[in-house]
PDB file of N, CA and C in Angstrom:
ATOM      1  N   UNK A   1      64.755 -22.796   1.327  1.00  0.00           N
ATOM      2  CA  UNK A   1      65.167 -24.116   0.891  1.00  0.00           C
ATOM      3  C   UNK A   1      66.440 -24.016   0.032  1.00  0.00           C
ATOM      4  N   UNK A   2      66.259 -22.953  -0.942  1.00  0.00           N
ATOM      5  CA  UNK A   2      68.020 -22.958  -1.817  1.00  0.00           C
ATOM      6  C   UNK A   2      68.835 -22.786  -0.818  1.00  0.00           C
ATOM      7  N   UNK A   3      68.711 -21.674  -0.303  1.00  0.00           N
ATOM      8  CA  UNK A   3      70.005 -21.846   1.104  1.00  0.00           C
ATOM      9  C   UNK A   3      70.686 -22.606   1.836  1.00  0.00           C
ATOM     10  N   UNK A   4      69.833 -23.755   2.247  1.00  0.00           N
ATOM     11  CA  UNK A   4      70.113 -25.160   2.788  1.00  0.00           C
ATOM     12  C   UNK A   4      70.836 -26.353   1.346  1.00  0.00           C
ATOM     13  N   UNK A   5      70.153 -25.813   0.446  1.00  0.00           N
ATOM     14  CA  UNK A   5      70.609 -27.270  -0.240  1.00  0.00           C
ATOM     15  C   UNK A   5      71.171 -26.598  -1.640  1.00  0.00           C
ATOM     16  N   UNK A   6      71.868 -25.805  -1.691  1.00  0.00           N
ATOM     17  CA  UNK A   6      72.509 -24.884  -2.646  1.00  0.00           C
ATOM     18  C   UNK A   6      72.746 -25.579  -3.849  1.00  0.00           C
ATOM     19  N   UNK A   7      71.622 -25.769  -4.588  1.00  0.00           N
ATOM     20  CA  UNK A   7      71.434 -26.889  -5.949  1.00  0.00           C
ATOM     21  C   UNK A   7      72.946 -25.765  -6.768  1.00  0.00           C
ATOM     22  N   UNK A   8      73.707 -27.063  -7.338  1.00  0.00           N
ATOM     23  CA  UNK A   8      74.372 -26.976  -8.164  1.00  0.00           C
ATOM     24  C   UNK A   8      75.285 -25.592  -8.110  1.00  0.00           C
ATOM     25  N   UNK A   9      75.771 -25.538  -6.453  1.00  0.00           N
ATOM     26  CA  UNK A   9      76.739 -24.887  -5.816  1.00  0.00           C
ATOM     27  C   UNK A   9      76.207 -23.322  -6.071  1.00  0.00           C
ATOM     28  N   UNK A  10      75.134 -22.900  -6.444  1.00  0.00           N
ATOM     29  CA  UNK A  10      74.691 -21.437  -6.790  1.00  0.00           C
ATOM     30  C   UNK A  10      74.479 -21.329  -5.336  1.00  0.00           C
ATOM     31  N   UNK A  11      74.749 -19.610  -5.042  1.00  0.00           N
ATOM     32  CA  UNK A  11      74.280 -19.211  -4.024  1.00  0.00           C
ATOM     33  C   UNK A  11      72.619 -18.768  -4.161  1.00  0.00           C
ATOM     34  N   UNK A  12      72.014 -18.859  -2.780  1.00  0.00           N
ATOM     35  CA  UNK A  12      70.277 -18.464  -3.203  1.00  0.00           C
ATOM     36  C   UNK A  12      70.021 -17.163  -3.642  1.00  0.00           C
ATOM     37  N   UNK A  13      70.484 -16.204  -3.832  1.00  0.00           N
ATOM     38  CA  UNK A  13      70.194 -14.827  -3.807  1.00  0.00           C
ATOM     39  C   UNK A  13      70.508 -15.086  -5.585  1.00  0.00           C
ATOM     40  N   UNK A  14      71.374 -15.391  -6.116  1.00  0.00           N
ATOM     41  CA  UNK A  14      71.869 -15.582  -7.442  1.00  0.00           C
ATOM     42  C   UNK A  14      71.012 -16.067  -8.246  1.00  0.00           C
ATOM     43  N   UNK A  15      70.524 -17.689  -8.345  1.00  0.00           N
ATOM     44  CA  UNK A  15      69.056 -18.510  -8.298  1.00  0.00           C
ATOM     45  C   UNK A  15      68.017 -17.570  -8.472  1.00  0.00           C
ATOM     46  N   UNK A  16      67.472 -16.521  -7.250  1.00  0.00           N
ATOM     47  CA  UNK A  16      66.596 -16.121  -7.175  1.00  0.00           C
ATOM     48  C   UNK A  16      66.274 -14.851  -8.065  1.00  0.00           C
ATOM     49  N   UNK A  17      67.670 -14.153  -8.227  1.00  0.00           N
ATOM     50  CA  UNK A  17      67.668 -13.331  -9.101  1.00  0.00           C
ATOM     51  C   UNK A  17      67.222 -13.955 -10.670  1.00  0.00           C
ATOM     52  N   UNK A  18      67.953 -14.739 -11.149  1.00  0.00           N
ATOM     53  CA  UNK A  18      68.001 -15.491 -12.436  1.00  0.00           C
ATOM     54  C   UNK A  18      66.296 -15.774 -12.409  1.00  0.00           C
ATOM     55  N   UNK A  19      65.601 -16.604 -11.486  1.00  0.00           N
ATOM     56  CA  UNK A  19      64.279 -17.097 -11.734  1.00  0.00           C
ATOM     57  C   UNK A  19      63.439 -15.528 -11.669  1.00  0.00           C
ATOM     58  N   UNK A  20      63.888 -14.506 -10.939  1.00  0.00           N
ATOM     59  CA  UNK A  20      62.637 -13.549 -11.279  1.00  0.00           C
ATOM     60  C   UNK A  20      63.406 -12.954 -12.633  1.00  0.00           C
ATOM     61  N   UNK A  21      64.300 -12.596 -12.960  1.00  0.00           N
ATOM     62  CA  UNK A  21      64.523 -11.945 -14.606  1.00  0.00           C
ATOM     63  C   UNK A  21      63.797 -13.039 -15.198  1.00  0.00           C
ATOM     64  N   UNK A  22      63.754 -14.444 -15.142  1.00  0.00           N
ATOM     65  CA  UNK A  22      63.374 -14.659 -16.040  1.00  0.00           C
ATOM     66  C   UNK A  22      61.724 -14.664 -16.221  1.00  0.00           C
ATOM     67  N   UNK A  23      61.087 -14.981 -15.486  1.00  0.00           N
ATOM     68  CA  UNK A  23      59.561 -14.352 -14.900  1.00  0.00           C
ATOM     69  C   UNK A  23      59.179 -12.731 -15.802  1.00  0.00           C
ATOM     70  N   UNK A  24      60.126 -12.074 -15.365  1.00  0.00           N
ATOM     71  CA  UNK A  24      59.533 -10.387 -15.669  1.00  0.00           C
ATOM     72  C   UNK A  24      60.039 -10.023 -17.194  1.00  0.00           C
ATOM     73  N   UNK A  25      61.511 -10.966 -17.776  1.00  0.00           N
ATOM     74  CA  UNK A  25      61.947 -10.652 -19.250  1.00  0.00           C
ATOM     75  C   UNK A  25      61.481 -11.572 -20.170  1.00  0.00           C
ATOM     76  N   UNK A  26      60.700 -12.531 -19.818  1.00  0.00           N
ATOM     77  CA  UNK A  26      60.453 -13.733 -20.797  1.00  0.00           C
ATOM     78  C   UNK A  26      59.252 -14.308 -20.713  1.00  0.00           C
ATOM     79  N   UNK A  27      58.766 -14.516 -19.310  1.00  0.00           N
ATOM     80  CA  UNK A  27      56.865 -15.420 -19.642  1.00  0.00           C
ATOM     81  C   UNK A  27      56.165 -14.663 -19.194  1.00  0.00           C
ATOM     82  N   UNK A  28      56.234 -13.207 -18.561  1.00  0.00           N
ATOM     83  CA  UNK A  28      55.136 -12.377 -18.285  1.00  0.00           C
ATOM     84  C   UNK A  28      54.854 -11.485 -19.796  1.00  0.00           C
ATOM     85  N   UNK A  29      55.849 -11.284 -20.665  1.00  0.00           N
ATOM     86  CA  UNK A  29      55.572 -10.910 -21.925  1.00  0.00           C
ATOM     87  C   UNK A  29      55.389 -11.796 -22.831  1.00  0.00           C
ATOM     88  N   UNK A  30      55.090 -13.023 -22.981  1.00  0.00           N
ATOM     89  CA  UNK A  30      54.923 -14.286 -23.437  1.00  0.00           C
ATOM     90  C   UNK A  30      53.152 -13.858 -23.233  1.00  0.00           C
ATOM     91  N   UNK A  31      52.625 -14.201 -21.811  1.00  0.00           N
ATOM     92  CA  UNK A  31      51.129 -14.111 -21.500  1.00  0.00           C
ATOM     93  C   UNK A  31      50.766 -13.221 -22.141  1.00  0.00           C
ATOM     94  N   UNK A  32      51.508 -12.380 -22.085  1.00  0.00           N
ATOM     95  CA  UNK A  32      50.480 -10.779 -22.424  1.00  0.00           C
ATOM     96  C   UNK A  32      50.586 -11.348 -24.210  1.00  0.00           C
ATOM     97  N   UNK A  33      51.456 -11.617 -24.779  1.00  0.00           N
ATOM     98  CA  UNK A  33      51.538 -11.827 -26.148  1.00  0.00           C
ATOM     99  C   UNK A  33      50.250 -12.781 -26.688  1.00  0.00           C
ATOM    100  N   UNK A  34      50.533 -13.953 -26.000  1.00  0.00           N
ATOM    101  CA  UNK A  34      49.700 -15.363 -26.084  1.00  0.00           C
ATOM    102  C   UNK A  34      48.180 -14.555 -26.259  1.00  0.00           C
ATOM    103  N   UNK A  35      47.829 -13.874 -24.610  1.00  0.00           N
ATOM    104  CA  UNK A  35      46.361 -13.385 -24.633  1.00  0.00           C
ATOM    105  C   UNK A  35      45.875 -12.679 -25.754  1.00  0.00           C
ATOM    106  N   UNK A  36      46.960 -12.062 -25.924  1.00  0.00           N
ATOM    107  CA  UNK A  36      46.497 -11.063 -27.117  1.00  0.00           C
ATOM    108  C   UNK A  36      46.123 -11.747 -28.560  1.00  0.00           C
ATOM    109  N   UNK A  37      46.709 -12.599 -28.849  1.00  0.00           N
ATOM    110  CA  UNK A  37      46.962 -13.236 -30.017  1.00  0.00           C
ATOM    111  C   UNK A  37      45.462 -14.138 -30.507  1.00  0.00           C
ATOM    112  N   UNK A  38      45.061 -14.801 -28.784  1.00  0.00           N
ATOM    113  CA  UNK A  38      43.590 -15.284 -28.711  1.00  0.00           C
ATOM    114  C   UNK A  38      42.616 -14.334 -28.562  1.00  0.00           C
ATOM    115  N   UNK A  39      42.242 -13.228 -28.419  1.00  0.00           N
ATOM    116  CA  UNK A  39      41.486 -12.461 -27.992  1.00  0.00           C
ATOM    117  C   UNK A  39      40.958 -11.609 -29.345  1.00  0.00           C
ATOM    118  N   UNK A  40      39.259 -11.598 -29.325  1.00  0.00           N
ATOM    119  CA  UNK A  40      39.042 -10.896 -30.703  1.00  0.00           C
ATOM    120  C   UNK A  40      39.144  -9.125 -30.580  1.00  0.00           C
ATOM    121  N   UNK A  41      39.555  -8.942 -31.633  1.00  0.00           N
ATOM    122  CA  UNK A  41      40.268  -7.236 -31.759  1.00  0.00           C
ATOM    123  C   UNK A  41      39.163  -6.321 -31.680  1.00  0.00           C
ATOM    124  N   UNK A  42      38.793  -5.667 -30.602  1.00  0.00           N
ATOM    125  CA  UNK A  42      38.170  -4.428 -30.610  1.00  0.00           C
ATOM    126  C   UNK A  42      38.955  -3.574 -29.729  1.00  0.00           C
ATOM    127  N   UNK A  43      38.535  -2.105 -30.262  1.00  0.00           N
ATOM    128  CA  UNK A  43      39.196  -1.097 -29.779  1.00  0.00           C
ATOM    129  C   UNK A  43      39.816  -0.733 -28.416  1.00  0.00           C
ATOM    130  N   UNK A  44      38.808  -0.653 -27.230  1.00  0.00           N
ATOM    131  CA  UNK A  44      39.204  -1.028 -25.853  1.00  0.00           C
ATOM    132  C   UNK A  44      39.984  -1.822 -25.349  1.00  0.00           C
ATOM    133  N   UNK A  45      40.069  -3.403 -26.253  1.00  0.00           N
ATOM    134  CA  UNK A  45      40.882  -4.013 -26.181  1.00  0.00           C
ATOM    135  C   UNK A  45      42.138  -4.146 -26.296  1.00  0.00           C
ATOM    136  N   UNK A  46      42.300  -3.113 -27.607  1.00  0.00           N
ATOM    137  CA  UNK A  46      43.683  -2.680 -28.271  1.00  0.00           C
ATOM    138  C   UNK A  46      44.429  -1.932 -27.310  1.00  0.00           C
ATOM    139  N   UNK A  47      43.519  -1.430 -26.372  1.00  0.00           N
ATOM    140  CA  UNK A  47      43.973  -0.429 -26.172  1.00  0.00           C
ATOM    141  C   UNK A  47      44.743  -0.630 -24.449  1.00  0.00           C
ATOM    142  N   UNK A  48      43.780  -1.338 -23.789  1.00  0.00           N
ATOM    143  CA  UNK A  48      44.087  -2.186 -22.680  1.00  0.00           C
ATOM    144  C   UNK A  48      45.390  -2.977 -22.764  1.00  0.00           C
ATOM    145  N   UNK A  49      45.329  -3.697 -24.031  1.00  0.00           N
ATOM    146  CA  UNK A  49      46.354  -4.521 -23.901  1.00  0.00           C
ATOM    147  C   UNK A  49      48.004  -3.692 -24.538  1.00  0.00           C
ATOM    148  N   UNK A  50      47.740  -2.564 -25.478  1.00  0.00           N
ATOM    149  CA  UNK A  50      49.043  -1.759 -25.442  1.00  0.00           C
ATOM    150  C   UNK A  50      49.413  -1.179 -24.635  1.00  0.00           C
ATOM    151  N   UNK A  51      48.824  -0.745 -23.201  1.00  0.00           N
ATOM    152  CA  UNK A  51      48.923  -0.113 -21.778  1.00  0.00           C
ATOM    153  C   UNK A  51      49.413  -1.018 -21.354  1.00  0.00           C
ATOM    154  N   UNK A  52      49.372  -2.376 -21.357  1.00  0.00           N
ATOM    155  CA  UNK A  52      50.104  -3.470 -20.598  1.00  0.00           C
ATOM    156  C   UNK A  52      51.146  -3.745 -21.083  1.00  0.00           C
ATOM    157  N   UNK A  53      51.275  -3.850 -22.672  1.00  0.00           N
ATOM    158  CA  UNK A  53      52.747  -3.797 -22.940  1.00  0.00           C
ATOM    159  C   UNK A  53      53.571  -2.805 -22.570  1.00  0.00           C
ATOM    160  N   UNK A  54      53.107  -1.860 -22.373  1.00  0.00           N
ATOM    161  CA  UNK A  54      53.922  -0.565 -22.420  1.00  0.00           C
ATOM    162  C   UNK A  54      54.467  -0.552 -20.861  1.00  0.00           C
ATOM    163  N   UNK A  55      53.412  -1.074 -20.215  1.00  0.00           N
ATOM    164  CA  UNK A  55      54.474  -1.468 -18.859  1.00  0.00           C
ATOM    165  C   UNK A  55      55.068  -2.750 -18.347  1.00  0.00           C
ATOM    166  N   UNK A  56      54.563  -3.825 -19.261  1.00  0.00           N
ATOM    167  CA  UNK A  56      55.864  -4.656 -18.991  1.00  0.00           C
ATOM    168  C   UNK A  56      56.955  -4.204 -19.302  1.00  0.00           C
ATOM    169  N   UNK A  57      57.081  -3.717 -20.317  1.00  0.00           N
ATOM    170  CA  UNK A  57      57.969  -2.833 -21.453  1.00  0.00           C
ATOM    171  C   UNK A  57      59.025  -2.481 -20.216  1.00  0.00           C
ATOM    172  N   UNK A  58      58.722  -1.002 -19.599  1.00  0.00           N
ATOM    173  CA  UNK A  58      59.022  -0.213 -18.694  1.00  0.00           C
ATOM    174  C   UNK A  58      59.311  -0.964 -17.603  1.00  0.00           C
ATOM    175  N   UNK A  59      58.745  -1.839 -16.486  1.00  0.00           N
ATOM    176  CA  UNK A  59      59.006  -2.558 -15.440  1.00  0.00           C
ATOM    177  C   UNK A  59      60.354  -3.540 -16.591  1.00  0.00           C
ATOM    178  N   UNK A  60      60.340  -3.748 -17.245  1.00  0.00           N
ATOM    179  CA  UNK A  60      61.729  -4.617 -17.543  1.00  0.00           C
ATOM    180  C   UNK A  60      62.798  -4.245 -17.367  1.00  0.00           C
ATOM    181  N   UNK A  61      62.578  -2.568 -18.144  1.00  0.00           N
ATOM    182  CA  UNK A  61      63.465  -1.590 -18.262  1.00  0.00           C
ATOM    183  C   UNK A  61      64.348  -1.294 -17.149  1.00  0.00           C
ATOM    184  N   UNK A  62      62.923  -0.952 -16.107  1.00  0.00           N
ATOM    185  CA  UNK A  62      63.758  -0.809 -14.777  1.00  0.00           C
ATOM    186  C   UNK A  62      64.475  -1.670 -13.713  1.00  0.00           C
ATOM    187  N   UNK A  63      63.678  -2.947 -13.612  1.00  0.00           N
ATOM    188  CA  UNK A  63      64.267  -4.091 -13.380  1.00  0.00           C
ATOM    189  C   UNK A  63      65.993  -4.049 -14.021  1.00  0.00           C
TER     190      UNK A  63
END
Protein backbone atom coordinates (compact mmCIF):
# COMPACT_ATOMS: atom_id res chain seq x y z
CA UNK A 1 0.00 0.00 0.00
CA UNK A 2 2.95 2.76 0.73
CA UNK A 3 4.18 2.00 -2.67
CA UNK A 4 1.03 2.90 -4.44
CA UNK A 5 0.15 5.91 -2.43
CA UNK A 6 3.62 7.23 -1.29
CA UNK A 7 2.14 9.26 1.84
CA UNK A 8 3.96 12.46 2.00
CA UNK A 9 6.33 11.76 -1.06
CA UNK A 10 8.52 9.10 1.22
CA UNK A 11 9.60 6.22 -0.61
CA UNK A 12 8.15 2.70 1.04
CA UNK A 13 11.35 1.08 1.93
CA UNK A 14 12.31 4.51 3.90
CA UNK A 15 8.68 4.56 5.91
CA UNK A 16 9.29 1.07 6.59
CA UNK A 17 12.61 1.37 7.84
CA UNK A 18 11.68 4.45 10.19
CA UNK A 19 8.39 2.39 11.55
CA UNK A 20 10.53 -0.79 12.44
CA UNK A 21 13.54 1.40 14.27
CA UNK A 22 11.00 2.77 15.83
CA UNK A 23 9.20 -0.57 17.06
CA UNK A 24 12.73 -2.23 18.09
CA UNK A 25 14.46 1.42 19.65
CA UNK A 26 11.47 2.81 21.47
CA UNK A 27 8.08 0.64 22.37
CA UNK A 28 9.54 -2.81 22.52
CA UNK A 29 11.82 -1.37 25.41
CA UNK A 30 8.97 0.72 26.69
CA UNK A 31 6.89 -2.95 27.25
CA UNK A 32 9.63 -4.63 28.69
CA UNK A 33 10.07 -1.42 31.06
CA UNK A 34 6.17 -0.88 31.70
CA UNK A 35 5.95 -4.92 32.57
CA UNK A 36 8.55 -4.73 34.76
CA UNK A 37 7.57 -1.77 36.67
CA UNK A 38 3.93 -3.69 37.29
CA UNK A 39 5.18 -6.94 38.15
CA UNK A 40 5.96 -7.99 41.91
CA UNK A 41 9.90 -8.49 42.44
CA UNK A 42 11.03 -11.96 42.94
CA UNK A 43 14.17 -13.42 42.00
CA UNK A 44 13.35 -15.51 38.78
CA UNK A 45 11.68 -12.66 37.82
CA UNK A 46 14.61 -10.35 38.09
CA UNK A 47 16.19 -12.41 36.42
CA UNK A 48 13.97 -13.26 33.32
CA UNK A 49 13.33 -9.88 32.82
CA UNK A 50 17.30 -8.67 32.84
CA UNK A 51 17.82 -11.52 30.06
CA UNK A 52 15.26 -9.61 28.10
CA UNK A 53 16.76 -6.42 28.51
CA UNK A 54 19.95 -7.56 27.73
CA UNK A 55 18.65 -8.59 24.41
CA UNK A 56 16.62 -5.93 23.43
CA UNK A 57 19.72 -4.15 24.45
CA UNK A 58 21.83 -6.24 21.84
CA UNK A 59 19.10 -6.74 18.95
CA UNK A 60 19.11 -2.73 18.95
CA UNK A 61 22.67 -2.74 18.86
CA UNK A 62 22.69 -4.77 15.91
CA UNK A 63 19.83 -3.46 14.16
Amino acid sequence: MLKQTKPLAFDAETVSKAIISLIYLVLLPALVIKSLWNSPAELIQCQISASMIVTIFITAGVI
